[in-house]
C-alpha atoms as a PDB file:
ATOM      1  CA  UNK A   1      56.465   3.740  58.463  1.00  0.00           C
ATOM      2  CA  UNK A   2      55.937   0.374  59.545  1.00  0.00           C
ATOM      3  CA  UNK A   3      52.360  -1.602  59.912  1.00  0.00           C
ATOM      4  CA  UNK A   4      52.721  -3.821  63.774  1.00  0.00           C
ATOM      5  CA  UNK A   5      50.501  -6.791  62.331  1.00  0.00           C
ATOM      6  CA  UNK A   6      50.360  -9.165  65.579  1.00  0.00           C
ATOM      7  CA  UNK A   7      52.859 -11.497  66.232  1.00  0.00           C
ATOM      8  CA  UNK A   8      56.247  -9.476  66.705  1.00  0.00           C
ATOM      9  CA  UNK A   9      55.572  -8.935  63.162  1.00  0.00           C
ATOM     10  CA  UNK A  10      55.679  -5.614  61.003  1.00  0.00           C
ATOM     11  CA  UNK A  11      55.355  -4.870  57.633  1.00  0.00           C
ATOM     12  CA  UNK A  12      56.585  -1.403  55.723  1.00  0.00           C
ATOM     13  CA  UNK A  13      53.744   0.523  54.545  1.00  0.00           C
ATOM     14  CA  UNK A  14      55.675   1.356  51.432  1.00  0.00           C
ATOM     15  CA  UNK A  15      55.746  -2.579  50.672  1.00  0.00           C
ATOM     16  CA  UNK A  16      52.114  -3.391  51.701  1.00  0.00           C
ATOM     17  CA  UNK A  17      49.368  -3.983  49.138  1.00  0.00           C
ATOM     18  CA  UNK A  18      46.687  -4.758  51.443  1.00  0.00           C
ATOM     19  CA  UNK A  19      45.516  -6.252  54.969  1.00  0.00           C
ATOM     20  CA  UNK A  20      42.785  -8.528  54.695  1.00  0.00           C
ATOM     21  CA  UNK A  21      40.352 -10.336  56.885  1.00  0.00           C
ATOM     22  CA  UNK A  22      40.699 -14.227  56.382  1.00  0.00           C
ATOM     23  CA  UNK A  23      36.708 -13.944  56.972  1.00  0.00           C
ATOM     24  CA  UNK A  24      36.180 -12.660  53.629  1.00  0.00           C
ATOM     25  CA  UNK A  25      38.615 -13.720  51.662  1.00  0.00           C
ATOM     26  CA  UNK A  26      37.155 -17.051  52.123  1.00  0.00           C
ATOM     27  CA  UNK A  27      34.248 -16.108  50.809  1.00  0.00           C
ATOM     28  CA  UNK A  28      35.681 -16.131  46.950  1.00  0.00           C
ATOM     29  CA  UNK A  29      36.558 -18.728  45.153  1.00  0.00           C
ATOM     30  CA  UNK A  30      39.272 -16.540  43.027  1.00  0.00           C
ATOM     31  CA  UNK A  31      41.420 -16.605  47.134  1.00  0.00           C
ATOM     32  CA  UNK A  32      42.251 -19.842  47.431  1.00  0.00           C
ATOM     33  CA  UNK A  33      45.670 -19.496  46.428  1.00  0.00           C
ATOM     34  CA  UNK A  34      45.611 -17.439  49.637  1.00  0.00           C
ATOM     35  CA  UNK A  35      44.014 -19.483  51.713  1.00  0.00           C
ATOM     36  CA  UNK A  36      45.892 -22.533  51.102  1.00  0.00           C
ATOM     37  CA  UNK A  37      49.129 -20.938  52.363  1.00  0.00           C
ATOM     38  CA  UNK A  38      47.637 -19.811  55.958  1.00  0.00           C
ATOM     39  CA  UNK A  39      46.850 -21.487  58.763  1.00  0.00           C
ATOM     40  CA  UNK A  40      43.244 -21.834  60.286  1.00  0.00           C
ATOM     41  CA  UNK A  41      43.564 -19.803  63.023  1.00  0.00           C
ATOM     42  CA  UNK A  42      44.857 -16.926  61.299  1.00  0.00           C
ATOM     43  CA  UNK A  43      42.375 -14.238  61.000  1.00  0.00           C
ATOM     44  CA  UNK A  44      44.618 -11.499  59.177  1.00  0.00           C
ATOM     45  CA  UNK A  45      46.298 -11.414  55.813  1.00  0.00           C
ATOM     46  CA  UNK A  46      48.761  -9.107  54.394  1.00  0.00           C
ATOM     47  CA  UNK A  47      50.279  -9.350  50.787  1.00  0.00           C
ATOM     48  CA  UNK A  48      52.851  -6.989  49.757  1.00  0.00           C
ATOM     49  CA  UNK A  49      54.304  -6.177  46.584  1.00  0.00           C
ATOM     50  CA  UNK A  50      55.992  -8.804  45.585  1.00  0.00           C
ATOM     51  CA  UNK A  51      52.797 -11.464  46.360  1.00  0.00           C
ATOM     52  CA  UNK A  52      54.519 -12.508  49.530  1.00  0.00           C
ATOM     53  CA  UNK A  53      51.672 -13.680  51.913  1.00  0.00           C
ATOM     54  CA  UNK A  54      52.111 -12.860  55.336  1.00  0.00           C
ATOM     55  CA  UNK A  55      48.950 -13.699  58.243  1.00  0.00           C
ATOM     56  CA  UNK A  56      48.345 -13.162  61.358  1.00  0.00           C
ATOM     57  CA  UNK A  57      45.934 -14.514  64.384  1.00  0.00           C
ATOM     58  CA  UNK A  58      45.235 -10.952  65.477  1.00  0.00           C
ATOM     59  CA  UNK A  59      41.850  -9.020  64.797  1.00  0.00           C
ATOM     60  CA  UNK A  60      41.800  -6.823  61.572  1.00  0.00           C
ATOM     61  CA  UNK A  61      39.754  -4.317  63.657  1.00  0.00           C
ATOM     62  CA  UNK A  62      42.402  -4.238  66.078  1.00  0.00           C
ATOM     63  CA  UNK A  63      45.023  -3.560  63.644  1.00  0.00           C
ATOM     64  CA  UNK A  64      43.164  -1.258  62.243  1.00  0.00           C
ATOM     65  CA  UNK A  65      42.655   0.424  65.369  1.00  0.00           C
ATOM     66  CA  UNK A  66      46.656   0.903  65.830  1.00  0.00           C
ATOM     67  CA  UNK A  67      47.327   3.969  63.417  1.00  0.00           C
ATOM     68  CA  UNK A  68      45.241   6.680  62.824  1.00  0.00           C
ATOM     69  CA  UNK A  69      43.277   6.314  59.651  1.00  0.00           C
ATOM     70  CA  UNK A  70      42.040   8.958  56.891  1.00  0.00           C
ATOM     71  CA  UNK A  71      38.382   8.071  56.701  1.00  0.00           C
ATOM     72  CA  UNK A  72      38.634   9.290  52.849  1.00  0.00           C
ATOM     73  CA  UNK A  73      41.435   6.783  51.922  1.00  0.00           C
ATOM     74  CA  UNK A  74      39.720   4.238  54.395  1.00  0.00           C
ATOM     75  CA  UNK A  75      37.898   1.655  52.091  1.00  0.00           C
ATOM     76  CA  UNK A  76      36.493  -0.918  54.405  1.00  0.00           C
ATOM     77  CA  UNK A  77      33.597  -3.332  52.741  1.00  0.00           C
ATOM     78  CA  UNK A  78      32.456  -7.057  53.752  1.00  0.00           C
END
């Protein structure tokens, strides 16, 4: 299956490590590898397996809104 991330961009599921909000990444030191590689109106990043960093200007709620989700493999913190 395939992940529509914003932007005419998808990602494969079976590829994808995580989606993040740029909100809290920034709040860690240890990201700034990540955050140095985005732009500052991206709001959304998504690293797959092989570290490749790919963001997004589109909500993470609203991406997360796009598939239904398993609550129980949900994990969703701030």
């Amino acid at each position: 299956m395939f992940i529509h991330i914003g932007n005419n961009l998808t990602i494969s599921d079976r590829i994808c490590i995580g989606i993040f909000n740029v909100e809290t990444l920034a709040l860690s030191e240890d990201n700034k590898w990540i955050m140095a590689n985005i732009d500052t109106e991206d709001r959304v990043v998504v690293i797959d397996e092989k570290n490749r960093i790919t963001a997004t200007n589109v909500s993470p709620f609203t991406i997360i809104k796009r598939e239904p989700v398993d609550k129980e493999d949900l994990i969703w913190s701030r």
